[in-house]
PDB file of N, CA and C in Angstrom:
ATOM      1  N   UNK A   1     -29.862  -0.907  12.595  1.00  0.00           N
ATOM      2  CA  UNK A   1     -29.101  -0.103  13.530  1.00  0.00           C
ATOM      3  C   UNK A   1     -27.783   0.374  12.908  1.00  0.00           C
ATOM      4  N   UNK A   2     -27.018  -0.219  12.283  1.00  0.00           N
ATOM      5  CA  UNK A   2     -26.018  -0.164  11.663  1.00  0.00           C
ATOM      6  C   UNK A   2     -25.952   0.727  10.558  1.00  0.00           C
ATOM      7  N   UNK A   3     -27.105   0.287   9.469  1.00  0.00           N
ATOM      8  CA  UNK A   3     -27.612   1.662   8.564  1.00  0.00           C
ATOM      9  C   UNK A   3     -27.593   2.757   8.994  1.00  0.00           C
ATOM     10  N   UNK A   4     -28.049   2.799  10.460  1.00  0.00           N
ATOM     11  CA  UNK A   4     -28.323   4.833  10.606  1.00  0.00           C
ATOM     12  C   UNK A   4     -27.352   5.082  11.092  1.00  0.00           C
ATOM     13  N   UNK A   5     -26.349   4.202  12.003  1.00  0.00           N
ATOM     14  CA  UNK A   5     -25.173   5.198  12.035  1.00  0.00           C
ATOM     15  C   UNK A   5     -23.865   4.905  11.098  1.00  0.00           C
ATOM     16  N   UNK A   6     -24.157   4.069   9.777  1.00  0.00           N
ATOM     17  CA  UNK A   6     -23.513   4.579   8.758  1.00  0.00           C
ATOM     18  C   UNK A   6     -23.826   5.990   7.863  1.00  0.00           C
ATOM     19  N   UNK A   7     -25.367   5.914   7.882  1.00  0.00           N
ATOM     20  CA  UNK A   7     -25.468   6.953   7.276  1.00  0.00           C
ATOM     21  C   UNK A   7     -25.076   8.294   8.302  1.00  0.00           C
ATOM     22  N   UNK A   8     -25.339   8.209   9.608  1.00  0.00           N
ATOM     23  CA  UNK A   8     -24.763   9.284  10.276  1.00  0.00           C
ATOM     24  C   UNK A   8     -23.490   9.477  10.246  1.00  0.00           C
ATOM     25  N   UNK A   9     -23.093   8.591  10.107  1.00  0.00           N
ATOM     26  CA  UNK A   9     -21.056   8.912   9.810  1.00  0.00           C
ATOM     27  C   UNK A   9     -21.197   9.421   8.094  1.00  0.00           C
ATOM     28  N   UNK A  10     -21.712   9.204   7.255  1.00  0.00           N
ATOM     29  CA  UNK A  10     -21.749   9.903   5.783  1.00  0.00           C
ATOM     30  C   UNK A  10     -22.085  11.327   6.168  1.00  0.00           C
ATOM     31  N   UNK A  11     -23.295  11.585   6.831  1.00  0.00           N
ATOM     32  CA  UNK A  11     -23.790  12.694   6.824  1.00  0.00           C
ATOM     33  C   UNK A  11     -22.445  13.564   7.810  1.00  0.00           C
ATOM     34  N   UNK A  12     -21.731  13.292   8.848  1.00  0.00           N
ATOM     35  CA  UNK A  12     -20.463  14.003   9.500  1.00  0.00           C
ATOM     36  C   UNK A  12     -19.473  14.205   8.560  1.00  0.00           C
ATOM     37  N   UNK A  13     -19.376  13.223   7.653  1.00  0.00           N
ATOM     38  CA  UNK A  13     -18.114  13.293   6.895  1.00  0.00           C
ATOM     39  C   UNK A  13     -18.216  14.509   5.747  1.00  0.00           C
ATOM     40  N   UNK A  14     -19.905  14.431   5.289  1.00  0.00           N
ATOM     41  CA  UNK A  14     -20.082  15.079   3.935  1.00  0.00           C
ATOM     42  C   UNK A  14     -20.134  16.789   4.448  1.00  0.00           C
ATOM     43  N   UNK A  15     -20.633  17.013   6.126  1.00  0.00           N
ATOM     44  CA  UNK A  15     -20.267  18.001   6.991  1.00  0.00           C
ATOM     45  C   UNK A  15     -18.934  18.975   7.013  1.00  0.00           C
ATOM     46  N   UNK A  16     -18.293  17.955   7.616  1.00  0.00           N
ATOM     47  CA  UNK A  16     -16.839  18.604   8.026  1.00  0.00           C
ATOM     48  C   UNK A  16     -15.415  18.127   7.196  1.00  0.00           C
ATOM     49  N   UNK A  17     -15.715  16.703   6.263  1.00  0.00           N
ATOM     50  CA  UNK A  17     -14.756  16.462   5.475  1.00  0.00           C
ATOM     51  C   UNK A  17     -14.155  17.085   5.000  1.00  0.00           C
ATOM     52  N   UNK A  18     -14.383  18.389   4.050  1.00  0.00           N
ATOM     53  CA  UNK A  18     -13.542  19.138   3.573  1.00  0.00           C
ATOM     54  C   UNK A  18     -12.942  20.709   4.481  1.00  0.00           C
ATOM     55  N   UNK A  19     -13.545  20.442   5.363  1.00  0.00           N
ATOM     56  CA  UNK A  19     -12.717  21.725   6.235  1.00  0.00           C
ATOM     57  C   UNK A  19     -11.341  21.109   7.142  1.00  0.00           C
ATOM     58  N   UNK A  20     -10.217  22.008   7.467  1.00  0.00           N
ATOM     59  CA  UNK A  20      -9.470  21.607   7.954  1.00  0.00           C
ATOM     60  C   UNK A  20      -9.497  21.246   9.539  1.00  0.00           C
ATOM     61  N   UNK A  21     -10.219  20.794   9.934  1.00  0.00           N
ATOM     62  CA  UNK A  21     -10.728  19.972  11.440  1.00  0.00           C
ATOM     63  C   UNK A  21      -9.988  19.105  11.875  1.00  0.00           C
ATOM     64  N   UNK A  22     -10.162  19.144  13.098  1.00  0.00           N
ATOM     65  CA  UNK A  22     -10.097  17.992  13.921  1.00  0.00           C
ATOM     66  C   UNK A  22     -10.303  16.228  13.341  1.00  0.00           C
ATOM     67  N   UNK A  23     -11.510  16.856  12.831  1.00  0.00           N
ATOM     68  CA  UNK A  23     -12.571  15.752  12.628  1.00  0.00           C
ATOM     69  C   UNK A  23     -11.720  15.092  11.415  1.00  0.00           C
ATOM     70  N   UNK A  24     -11.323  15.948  10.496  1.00  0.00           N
ATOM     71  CA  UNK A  24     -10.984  15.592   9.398  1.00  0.00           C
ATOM     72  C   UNK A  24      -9.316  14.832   9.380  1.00  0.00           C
ATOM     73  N   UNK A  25      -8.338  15.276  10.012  1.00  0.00           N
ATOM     74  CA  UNK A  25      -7.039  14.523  10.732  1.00  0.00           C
ATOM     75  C   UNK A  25      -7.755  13.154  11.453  1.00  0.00           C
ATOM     76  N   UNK A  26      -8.931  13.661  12.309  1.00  0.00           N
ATOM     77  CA  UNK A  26      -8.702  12.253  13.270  1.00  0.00           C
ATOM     78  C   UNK A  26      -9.169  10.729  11.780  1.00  0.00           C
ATOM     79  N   UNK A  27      -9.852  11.729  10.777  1.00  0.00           N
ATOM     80  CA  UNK A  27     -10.241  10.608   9.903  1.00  0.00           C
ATOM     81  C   UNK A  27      -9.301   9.911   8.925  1.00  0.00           C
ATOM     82  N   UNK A  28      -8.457  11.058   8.505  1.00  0.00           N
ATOM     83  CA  UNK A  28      -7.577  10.481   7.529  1.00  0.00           C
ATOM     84  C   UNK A  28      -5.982   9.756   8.799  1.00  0.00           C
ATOM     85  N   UNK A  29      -5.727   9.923   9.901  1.00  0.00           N
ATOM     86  CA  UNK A  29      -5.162   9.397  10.593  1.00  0.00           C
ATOM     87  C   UNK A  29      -5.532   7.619  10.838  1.00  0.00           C
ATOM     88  N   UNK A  30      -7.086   7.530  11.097  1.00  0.00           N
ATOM     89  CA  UNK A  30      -7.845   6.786  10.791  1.00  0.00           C
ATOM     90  C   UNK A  30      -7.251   5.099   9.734  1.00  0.00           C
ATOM     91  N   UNK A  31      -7.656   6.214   8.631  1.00  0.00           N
ATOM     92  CA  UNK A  31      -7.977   5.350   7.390  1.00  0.00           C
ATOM     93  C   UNK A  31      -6.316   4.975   7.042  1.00  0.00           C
ATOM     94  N   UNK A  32      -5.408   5.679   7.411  1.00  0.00           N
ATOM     95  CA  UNK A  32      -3.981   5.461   7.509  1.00  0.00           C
ATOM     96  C   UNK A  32      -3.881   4.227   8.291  1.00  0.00           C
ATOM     97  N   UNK A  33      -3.984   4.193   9.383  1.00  0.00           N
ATOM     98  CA  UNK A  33      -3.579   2.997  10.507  1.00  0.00           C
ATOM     99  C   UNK A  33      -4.458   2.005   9.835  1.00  0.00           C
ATOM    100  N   UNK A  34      -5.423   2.052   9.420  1.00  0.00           N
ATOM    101  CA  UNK A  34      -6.335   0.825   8.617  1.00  0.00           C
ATOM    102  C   UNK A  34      -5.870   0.150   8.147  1.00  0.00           C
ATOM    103  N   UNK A  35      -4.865   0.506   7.050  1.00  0.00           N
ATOM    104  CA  UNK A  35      -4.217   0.585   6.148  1.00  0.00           C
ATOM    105  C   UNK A  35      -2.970  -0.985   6.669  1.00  0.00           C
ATOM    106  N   UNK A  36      -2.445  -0.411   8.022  1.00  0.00           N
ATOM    107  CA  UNK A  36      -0.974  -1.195   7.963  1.00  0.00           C
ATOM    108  C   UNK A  36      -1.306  -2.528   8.418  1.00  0.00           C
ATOM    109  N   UNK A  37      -0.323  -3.065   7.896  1.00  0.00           N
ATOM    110  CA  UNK A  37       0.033  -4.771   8.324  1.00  0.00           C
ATOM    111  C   UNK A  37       0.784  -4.283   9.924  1.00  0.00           C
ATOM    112  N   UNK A  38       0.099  -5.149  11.126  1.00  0.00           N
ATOM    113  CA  UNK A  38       0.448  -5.276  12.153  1.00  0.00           C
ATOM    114  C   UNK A  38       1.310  -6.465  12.674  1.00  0.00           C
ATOM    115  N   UNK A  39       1.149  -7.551  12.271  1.00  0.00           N
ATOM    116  CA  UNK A  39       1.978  -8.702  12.455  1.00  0.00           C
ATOM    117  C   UNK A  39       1.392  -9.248  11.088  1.00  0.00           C
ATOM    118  N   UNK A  40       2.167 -10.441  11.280  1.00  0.00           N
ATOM    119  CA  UNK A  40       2.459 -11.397   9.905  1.00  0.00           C
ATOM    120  C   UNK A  40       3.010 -12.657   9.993  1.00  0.00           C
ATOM    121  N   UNK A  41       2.181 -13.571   9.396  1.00  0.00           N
ATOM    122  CA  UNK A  41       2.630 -14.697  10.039  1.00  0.00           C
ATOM    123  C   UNK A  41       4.131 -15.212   8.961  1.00  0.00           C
ATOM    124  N   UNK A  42       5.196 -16.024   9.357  1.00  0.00           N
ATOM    125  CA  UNK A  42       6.468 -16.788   8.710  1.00  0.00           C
ATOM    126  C   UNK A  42       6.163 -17.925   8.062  1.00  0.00           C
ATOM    127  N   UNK A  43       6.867 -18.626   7.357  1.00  0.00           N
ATOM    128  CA  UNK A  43       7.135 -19.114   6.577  1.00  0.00           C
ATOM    129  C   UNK A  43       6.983 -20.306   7.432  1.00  0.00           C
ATOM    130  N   UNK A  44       7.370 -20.399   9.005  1.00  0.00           N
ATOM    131  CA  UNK A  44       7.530 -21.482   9.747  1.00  0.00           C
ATOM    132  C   UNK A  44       6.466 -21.242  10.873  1.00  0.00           C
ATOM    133  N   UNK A  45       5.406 -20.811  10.448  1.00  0.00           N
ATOM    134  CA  UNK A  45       4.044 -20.143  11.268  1.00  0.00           C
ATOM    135  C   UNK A  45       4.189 -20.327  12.340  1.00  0.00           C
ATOM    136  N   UNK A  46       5.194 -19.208  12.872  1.00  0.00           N
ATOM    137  CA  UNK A  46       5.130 -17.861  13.829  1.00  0.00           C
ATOM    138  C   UNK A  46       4.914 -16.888  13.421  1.00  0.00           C
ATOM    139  N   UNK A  47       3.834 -16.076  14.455  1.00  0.00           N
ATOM    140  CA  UNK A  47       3.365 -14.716  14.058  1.00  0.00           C
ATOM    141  C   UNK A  47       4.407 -13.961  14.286  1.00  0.00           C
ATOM    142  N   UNK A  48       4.977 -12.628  14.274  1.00  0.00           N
ATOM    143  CA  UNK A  48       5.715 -11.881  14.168  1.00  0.00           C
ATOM    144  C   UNK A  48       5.229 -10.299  13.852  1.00  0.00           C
ATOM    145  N   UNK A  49       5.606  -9.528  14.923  1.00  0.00           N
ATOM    146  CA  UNK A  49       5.304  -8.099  14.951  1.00  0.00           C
ATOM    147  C   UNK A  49       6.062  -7.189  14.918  1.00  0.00           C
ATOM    148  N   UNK A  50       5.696  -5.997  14.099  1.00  0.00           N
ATOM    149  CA  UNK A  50       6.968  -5.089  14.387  1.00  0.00           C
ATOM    150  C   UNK A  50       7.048  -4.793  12.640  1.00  0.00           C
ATOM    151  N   UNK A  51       7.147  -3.153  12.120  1.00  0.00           N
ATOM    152  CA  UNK A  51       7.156  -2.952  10.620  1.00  0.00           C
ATOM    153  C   UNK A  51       8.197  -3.254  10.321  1.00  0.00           C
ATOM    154  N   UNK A  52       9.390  -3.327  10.677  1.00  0.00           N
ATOM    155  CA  UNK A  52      10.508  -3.888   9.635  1.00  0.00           C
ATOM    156  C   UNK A  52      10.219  -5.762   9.591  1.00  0.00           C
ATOM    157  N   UNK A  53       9.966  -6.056  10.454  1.00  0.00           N
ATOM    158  CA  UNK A  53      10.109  -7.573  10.511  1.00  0.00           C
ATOM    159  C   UNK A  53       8.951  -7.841   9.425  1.00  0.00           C
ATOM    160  N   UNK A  54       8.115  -7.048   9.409  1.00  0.00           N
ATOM    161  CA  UNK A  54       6.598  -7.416   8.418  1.00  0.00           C
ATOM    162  C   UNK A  54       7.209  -7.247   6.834  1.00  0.00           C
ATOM    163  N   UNK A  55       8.020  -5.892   6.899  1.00  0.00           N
ATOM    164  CA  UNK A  55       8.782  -5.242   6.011  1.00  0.00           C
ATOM    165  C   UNK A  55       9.905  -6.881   5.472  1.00  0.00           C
ATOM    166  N   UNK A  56      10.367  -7.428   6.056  1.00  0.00           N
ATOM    167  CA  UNK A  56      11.542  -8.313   5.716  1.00  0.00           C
ATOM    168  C   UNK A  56      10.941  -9.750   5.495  1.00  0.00           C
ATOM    169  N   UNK A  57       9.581 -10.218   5.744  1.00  0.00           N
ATOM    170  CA  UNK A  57       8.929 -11.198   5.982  1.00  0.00           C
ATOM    171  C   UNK A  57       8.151 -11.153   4.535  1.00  0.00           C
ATOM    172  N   UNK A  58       7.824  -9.857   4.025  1.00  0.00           N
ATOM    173  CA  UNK A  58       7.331  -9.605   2.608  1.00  0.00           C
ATOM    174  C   UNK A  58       8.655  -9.807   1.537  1.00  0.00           C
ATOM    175  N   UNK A  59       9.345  -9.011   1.888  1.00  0.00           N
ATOM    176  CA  UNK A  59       9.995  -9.297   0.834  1.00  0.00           C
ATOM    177  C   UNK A  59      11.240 -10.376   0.714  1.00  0.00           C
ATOM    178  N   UNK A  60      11.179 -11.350   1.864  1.00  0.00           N
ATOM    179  CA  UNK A  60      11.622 -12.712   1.406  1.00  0.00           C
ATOM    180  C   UNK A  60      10.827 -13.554   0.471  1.00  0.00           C
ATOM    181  N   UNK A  61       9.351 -13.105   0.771  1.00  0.00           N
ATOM    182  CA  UNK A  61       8.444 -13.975   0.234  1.00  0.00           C
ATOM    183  C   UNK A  61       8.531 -14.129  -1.071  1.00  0.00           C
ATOM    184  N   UNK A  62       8.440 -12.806  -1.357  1.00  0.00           N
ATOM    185  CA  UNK A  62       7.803 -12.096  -2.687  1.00  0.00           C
ATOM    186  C   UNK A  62       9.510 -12.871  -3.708  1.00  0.00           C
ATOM    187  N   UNK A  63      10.800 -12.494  -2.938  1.00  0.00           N
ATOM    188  CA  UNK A  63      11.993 -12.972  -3.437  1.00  0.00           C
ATOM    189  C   UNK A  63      11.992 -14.673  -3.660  1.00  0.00           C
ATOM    190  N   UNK A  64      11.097 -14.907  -2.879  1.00  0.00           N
ATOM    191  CA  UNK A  64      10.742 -16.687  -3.180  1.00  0.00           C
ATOM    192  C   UNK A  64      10.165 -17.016  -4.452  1.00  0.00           C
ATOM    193  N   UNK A  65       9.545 -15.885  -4.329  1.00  0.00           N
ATOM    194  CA  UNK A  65       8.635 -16.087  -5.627  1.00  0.00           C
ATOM    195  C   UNK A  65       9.062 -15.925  -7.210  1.00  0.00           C
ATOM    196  N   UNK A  66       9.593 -14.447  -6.723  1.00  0.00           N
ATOM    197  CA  UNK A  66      10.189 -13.609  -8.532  1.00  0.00           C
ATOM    198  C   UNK A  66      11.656 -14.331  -8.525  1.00  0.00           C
ATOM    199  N   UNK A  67      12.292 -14.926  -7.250  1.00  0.00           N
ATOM    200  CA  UNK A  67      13.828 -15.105  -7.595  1.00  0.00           C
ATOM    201  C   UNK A  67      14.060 -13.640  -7.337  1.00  0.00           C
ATOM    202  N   UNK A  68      15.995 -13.924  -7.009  1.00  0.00           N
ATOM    203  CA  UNK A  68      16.682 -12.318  -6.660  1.00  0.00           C
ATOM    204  C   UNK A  68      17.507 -12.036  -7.817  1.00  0.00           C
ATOM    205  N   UNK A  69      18.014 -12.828  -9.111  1.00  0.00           N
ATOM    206  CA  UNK A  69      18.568 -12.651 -10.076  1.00  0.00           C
ATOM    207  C   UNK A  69      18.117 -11.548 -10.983  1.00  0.00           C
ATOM    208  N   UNK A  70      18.982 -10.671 -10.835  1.00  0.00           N
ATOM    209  CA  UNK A  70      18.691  -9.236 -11.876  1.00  0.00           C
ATOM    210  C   UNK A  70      18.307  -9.339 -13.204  1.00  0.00           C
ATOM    211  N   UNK A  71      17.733  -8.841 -14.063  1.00  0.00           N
ATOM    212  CA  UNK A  71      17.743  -9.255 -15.623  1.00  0.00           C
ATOM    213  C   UNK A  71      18.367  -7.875 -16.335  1.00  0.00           C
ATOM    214  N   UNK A  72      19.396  -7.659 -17.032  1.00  0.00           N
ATOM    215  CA  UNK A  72      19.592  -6.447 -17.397  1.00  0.00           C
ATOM    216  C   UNK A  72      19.227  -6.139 -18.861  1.00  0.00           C
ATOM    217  N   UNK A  73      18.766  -5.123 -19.278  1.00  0.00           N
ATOM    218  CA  UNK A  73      18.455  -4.641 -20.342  1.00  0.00           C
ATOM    219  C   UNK A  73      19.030  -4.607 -21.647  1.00  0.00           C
ATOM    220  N   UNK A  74      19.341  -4.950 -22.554  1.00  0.00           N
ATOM    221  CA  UNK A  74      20.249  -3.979 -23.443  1.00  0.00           C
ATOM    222  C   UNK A  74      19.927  -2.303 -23.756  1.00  0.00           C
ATOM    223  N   UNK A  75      20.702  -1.761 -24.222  1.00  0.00           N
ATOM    224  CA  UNK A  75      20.244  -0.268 -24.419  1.00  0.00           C
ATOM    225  C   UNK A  75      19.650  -0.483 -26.138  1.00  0.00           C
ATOM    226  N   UNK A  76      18.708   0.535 -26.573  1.00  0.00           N
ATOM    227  CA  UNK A  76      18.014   0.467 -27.680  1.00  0.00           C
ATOM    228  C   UNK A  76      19.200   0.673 -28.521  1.00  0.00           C
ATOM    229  N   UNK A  77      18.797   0.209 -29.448  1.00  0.00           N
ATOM    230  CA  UNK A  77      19.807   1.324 -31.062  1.00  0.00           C
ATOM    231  C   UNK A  77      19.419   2.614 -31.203  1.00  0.00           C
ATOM    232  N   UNK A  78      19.713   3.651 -31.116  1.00  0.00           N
ATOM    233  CA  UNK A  78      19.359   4.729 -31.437  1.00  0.00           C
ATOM    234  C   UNK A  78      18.491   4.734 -33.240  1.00  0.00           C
ATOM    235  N   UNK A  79      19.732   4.179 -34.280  1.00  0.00           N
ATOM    236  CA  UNK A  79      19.383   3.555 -35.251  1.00  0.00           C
ATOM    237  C   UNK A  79      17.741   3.330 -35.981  1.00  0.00           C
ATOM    238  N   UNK A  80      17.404   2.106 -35.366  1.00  0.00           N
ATOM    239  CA  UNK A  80      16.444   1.692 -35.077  1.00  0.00           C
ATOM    240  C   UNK A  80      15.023   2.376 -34.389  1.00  0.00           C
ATOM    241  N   UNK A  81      15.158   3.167 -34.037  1.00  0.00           N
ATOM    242  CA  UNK A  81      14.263   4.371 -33.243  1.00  0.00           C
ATOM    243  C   UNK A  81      14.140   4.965 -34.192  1.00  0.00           C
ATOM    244  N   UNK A  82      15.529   5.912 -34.878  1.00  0.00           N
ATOM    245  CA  UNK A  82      15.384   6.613 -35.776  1.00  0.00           C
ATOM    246  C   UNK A  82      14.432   6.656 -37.400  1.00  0.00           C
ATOM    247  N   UNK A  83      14.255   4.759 -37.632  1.00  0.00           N
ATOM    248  CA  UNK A  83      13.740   4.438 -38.249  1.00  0.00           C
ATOM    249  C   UNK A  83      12.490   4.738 -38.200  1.00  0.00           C
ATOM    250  N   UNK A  84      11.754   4.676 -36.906  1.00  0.00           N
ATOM    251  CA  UNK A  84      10.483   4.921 -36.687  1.00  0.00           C
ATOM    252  C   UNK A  84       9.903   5.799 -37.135  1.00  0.00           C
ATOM    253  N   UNK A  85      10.120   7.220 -37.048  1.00  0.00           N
ATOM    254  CA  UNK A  85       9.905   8.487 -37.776  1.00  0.00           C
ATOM    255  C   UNK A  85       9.747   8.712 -39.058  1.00  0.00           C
ATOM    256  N   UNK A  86       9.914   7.748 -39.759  1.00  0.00           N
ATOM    257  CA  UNK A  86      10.406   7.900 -41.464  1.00  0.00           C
ATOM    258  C   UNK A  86       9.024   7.879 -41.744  1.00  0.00           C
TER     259      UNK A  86
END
């Protein structure tokens, strides 16, 4: 059952996908909302909803992880570059 109306959703898509439709917004609108994190659970598991809070709940995490300490670069030698070419 599932097969034929996957393949019937292939066969609509391979239809009207590339024209500028209805059909074609309501799909890529679709596959957008698919897409987002709706809630998210904390660190102290409570769920929590709402994109900035999901937004601030990631990137504490992620800051748990990498650390927030900057690493700065030195700049190249020009010098040394120049060497390369020879």
């Amino acid at each position: 059952m599932t097969d034929t109306i996957r393949q019937q959703c292939k066969a609509k898509w391979i239809t009207y996908g590339d024209e500028c439709t209805k059909y074609f917004f309501a799909k890529v609108k679709q596959r957008k909302t698919a897409s987002y994190i709706f809630e998210l659970q904390d660190e102290h598991c409570m769920m929590n909803q709402g994109f900035l809070v999901v937004v601030n709940i990631t990137l504490n995490y992620y800051k748990g992880l990498l650390g927030e300490e900057q690493s700065y670069r030195r700049q190249i030698d020009p010098e040394v570059t120049s060497m390369a070419t020879l």
